[in-house]
N, C-alpha and C. Protein backbone atom coordinates (compact mmCIF):
# COMPACT_ATOMS: atom_id res chain seq x y z
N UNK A 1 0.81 -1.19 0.00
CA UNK A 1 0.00 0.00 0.00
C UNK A 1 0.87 1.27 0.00
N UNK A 2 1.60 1.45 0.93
CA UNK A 2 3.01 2.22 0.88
C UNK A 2 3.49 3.01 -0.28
N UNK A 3 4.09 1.94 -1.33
CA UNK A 3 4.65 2.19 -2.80
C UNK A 3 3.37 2.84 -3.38
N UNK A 4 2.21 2.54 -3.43
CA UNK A 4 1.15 3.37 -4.41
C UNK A 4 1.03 4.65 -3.91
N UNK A 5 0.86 4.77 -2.73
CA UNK A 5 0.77 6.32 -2.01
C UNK A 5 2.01 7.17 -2.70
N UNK A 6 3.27 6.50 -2.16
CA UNK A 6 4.27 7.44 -2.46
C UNK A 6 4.80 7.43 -4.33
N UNK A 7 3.95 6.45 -4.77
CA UNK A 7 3.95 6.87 -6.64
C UNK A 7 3.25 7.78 -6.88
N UNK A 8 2.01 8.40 -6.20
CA UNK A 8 1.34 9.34 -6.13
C UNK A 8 1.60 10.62 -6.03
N UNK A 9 2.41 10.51 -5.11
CA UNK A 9 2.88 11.33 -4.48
C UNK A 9 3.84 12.03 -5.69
N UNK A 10 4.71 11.42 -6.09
CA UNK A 10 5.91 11.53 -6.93
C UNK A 10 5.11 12.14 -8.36
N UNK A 11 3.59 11.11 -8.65
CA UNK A 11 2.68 11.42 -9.74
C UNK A 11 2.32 13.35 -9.69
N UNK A 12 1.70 13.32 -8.67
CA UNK A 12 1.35 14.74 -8.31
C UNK A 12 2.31 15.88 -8.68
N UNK A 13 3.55 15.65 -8.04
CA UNK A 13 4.96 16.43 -8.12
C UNK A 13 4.79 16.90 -9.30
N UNK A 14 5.14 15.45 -10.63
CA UNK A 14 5.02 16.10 -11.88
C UNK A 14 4.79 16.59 -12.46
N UNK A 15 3.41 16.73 -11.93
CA UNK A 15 2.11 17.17 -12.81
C UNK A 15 2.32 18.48 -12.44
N UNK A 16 2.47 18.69 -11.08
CA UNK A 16 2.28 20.28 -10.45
C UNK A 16 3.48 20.66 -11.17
N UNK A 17 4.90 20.34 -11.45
CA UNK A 17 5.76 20.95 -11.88
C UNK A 17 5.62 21.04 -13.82
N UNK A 18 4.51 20.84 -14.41
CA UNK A 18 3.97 20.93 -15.27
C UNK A 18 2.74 21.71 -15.93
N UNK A 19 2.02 22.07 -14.71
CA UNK A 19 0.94 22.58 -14.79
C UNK A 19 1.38 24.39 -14.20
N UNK A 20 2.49 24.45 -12.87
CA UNK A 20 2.25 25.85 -12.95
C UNK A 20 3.18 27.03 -14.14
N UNK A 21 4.47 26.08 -14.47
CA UNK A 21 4.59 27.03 -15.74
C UNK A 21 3.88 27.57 -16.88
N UNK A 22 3.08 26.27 -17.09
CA UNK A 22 1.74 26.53 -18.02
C UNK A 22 0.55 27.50 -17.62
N UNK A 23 0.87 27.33 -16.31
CA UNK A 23 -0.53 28.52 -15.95
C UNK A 23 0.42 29.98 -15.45
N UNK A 24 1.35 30.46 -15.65
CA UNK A 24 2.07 31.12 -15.44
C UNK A 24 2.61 31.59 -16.97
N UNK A 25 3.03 30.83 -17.75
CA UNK A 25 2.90 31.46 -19.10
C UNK A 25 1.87 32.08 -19.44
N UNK A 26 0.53 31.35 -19.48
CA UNK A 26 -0.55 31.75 -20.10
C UNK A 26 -0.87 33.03 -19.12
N UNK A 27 -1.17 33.02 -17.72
CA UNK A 27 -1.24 34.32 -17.28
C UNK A 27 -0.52 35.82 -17.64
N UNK A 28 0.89 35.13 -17.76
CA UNK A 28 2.08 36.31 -18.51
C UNK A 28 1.20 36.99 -19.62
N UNK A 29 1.59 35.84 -20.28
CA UNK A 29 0.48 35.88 -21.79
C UNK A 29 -0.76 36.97 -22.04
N UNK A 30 -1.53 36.73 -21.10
CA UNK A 30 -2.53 37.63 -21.06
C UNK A 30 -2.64 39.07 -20.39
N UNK A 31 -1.64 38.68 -19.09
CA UNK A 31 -1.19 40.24 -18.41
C UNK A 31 -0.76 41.15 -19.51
N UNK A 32 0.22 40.41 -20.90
CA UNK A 32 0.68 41.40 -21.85
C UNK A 32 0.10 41.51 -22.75
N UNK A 33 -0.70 40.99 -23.05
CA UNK A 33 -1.85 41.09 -24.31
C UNK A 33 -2.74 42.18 -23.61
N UNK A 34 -3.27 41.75 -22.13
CA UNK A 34 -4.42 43.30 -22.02
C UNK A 34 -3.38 44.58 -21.65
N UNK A 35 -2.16 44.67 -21.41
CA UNK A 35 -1.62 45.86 -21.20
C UNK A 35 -1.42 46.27 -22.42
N UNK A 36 -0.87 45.38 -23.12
CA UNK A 36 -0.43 46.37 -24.55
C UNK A 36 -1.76 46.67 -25.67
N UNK A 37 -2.64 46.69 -25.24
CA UNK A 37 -4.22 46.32 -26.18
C UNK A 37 -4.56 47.99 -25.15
N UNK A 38 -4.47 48.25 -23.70
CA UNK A 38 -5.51 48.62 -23.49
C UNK A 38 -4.53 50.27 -22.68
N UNK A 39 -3.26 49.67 -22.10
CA UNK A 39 -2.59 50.76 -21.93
C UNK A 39 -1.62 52.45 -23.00
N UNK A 40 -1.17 51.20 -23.70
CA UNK A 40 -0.43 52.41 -24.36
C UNK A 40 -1.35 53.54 -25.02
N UNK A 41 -2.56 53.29 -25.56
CA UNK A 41 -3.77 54.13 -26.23
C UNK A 41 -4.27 54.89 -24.75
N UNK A 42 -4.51 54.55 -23.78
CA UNK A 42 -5.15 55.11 -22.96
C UNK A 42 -4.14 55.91 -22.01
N UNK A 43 -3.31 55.46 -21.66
CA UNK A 43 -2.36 56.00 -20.68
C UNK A 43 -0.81 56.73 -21.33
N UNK A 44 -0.71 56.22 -22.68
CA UNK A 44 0.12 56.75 -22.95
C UNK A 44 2.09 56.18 -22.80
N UNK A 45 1.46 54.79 -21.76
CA UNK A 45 2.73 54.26 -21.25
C UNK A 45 3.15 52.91 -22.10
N UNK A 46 4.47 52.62 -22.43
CA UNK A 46 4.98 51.91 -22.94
C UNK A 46 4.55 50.75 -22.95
N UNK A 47 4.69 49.61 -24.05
CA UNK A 47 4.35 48.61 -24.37
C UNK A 47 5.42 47.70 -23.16
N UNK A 48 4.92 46.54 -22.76
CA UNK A 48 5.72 45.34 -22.25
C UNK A 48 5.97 43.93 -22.74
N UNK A 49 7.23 43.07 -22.46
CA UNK A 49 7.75 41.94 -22.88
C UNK A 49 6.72 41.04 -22.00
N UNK A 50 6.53 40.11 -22.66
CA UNK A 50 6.31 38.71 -21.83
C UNK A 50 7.00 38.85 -20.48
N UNK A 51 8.40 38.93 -20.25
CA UNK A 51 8.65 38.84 -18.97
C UNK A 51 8.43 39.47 -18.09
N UNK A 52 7.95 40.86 -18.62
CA UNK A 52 7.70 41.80 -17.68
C UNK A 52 6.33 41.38 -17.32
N UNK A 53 5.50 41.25 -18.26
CA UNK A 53 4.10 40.58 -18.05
C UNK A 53 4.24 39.64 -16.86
N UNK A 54 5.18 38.97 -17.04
CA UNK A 54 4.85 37.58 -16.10
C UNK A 54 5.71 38.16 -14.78
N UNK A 55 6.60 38.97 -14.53
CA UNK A 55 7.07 39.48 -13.30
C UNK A 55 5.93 40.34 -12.85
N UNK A 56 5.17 40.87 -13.64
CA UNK A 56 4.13 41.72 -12.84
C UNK A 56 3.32 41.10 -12.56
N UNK A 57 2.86 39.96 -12.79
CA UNK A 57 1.96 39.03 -12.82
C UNK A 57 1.92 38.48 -11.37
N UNK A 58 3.12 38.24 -11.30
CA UNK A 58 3.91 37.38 -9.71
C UNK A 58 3.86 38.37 -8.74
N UNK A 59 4.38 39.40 -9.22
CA UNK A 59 4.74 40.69 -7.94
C UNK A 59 3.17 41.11 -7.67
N UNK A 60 1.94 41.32 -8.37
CA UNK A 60 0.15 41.60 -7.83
C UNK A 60 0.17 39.69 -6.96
N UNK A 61 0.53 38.85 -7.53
CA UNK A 61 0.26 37.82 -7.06
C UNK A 61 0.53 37.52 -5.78
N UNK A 62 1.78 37.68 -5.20
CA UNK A 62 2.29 38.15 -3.95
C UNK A 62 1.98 39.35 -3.60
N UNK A 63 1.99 40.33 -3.77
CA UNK A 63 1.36 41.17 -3.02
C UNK A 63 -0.12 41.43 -2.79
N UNK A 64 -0.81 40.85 -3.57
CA UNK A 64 -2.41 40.69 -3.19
C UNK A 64 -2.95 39.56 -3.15
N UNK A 65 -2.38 38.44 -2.90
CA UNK A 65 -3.10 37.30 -3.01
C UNK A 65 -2.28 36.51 -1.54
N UNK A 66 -2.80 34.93 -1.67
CA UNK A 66 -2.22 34.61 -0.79
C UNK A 66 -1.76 32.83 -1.14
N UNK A 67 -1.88 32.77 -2.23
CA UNK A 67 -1.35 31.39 -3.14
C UNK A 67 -2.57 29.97 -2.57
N UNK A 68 -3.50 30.47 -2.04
CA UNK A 68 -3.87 29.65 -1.47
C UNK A 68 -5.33 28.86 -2.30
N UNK A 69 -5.98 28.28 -2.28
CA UNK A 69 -7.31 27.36 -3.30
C UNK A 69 -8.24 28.02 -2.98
N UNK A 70 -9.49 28.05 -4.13
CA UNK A 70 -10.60 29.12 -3.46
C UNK A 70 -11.08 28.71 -2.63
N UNK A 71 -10.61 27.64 -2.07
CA UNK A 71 -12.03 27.04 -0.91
C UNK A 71 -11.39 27.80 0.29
N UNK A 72 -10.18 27.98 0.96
CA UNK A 72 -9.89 28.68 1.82
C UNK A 72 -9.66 30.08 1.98
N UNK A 73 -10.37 31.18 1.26
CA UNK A 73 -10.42 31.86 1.33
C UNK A 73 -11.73 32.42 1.98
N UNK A 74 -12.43 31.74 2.44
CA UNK A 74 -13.69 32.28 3.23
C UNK A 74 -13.68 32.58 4.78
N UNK A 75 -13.80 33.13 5.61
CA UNK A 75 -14.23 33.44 6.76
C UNK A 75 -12.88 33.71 7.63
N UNK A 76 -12.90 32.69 8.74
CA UNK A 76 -11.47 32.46 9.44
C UNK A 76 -11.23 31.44 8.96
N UNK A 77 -9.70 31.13 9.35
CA UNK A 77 -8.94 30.12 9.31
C UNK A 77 -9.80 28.79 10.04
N UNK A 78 -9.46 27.62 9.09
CA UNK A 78 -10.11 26.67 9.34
C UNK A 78 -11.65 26.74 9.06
N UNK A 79 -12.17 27.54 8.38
CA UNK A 79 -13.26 27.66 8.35
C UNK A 79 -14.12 26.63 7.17
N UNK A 80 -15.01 25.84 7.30
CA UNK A 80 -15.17 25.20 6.26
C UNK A 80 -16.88 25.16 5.77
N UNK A 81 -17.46 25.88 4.66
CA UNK A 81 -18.85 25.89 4.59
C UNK A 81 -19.26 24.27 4.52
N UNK A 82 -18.75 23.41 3.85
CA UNK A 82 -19.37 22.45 3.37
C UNK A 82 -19.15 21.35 5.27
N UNK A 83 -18.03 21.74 5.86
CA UNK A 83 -18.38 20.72 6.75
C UNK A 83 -19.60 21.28 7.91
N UNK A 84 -19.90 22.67 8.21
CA UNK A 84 -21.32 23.29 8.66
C UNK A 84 -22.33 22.53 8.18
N UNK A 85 -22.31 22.60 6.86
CA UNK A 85 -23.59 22.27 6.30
C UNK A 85 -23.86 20.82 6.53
N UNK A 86 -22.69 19.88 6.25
CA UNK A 86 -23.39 18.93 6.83
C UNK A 86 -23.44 18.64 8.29
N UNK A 87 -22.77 19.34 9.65
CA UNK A 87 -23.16 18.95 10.69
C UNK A 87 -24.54 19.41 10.92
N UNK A 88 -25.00 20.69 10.14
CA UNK A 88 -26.46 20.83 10.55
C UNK A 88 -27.50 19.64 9.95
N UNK A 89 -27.03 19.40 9.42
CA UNK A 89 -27.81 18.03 8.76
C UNK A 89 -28.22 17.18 9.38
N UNK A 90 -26.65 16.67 10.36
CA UNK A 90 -26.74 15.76 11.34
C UNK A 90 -27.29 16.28 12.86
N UNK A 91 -27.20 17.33 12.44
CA UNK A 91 -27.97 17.78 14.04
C UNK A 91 -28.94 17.59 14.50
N UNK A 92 -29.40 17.45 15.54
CA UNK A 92 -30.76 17.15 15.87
C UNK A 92 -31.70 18.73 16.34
N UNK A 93 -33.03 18.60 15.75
CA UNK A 93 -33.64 20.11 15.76
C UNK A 93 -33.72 21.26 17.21
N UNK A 94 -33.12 20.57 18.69
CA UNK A 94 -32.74 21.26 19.15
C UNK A 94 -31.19 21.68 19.29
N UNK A 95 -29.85 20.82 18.53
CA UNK A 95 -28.78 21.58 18.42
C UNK A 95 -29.02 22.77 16.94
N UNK A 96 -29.63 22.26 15.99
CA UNK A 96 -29.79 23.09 15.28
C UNK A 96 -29.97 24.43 15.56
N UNK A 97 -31.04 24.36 16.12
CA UNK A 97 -32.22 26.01 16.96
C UNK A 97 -31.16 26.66 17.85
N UNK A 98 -30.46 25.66 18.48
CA UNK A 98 -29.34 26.79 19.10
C UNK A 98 -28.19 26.95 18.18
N UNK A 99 -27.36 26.65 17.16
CA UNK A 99 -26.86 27.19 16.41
C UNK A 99 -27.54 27.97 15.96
N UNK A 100 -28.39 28.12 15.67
CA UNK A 100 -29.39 29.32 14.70
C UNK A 100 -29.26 30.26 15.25
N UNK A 101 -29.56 30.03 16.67
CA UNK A 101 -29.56 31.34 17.74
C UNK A 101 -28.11 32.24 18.07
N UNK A 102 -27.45 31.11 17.96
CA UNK A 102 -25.69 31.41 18.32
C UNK A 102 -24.97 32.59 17.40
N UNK A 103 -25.67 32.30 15.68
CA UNK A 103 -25.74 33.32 14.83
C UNK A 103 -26.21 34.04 14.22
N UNK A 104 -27.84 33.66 14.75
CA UNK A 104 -28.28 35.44 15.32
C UNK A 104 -27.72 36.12 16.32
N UNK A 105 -27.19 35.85 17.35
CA UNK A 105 -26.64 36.68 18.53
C UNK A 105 -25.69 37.34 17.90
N UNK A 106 -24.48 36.22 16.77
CA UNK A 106 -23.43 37.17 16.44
C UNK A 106 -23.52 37.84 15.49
N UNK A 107 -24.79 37.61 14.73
CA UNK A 107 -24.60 38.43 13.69
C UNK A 107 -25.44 40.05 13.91
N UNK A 108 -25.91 40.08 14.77
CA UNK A 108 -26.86 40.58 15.47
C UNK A 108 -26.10 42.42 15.37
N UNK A 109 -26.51 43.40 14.46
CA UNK A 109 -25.73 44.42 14.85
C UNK A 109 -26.45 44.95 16.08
């Protein structure tokens, strides 16, 4: 069982070291296609290389983002909609009614 996990593992690697240059080109790609389409006519400022495309691309990426999957970007840390939804499921209609209540209280301006 061991060996399949860690072929996986090794599988994944590849792929990821395959997939983000490709999504990193193509982002470049397009950072310099809408700057040079939409800046130099409007702003007046110089056309850019692919690389610059793709360094600016990285530098908004790090500075406004946080590299992370859309699913964790909601609420706080650890926060998970889909596992809520199903503990209310499993709840029984008086834990429910007091969760309900718990966020009306907090949401409560």
């Amino acid at each position: 069982m061991e060996p399949k996990r860690f072929y996986g593992r090794k599988k994944m690697r590849g792929l990821f070291l395959l997939i983000v240059p490709l999504v990193l080109g193509i982002a470049g790609y397009l950072v310099m296609w809408l700057w040079n389409a939409i800046l130099p006519d409007l702003l007046g400022v110089k056309a850019i290389s692919f690389w610059q495309a793709a360094g600016l691309f990285l530098l908004c990426k790090i500075l406004f983002s946080d590299f992370r999957g859309p699913g964790k970007r909601m609420g706080r840390p650890g926060f998970n909609p889909y596992q809520m939804r199903e503990e209310m499921r499993n709840a029984t209609p008086e834990e429910r009614e007091a969760l309900k209540e718990e966020w009306r209280r907090r949401c409560r301006r």
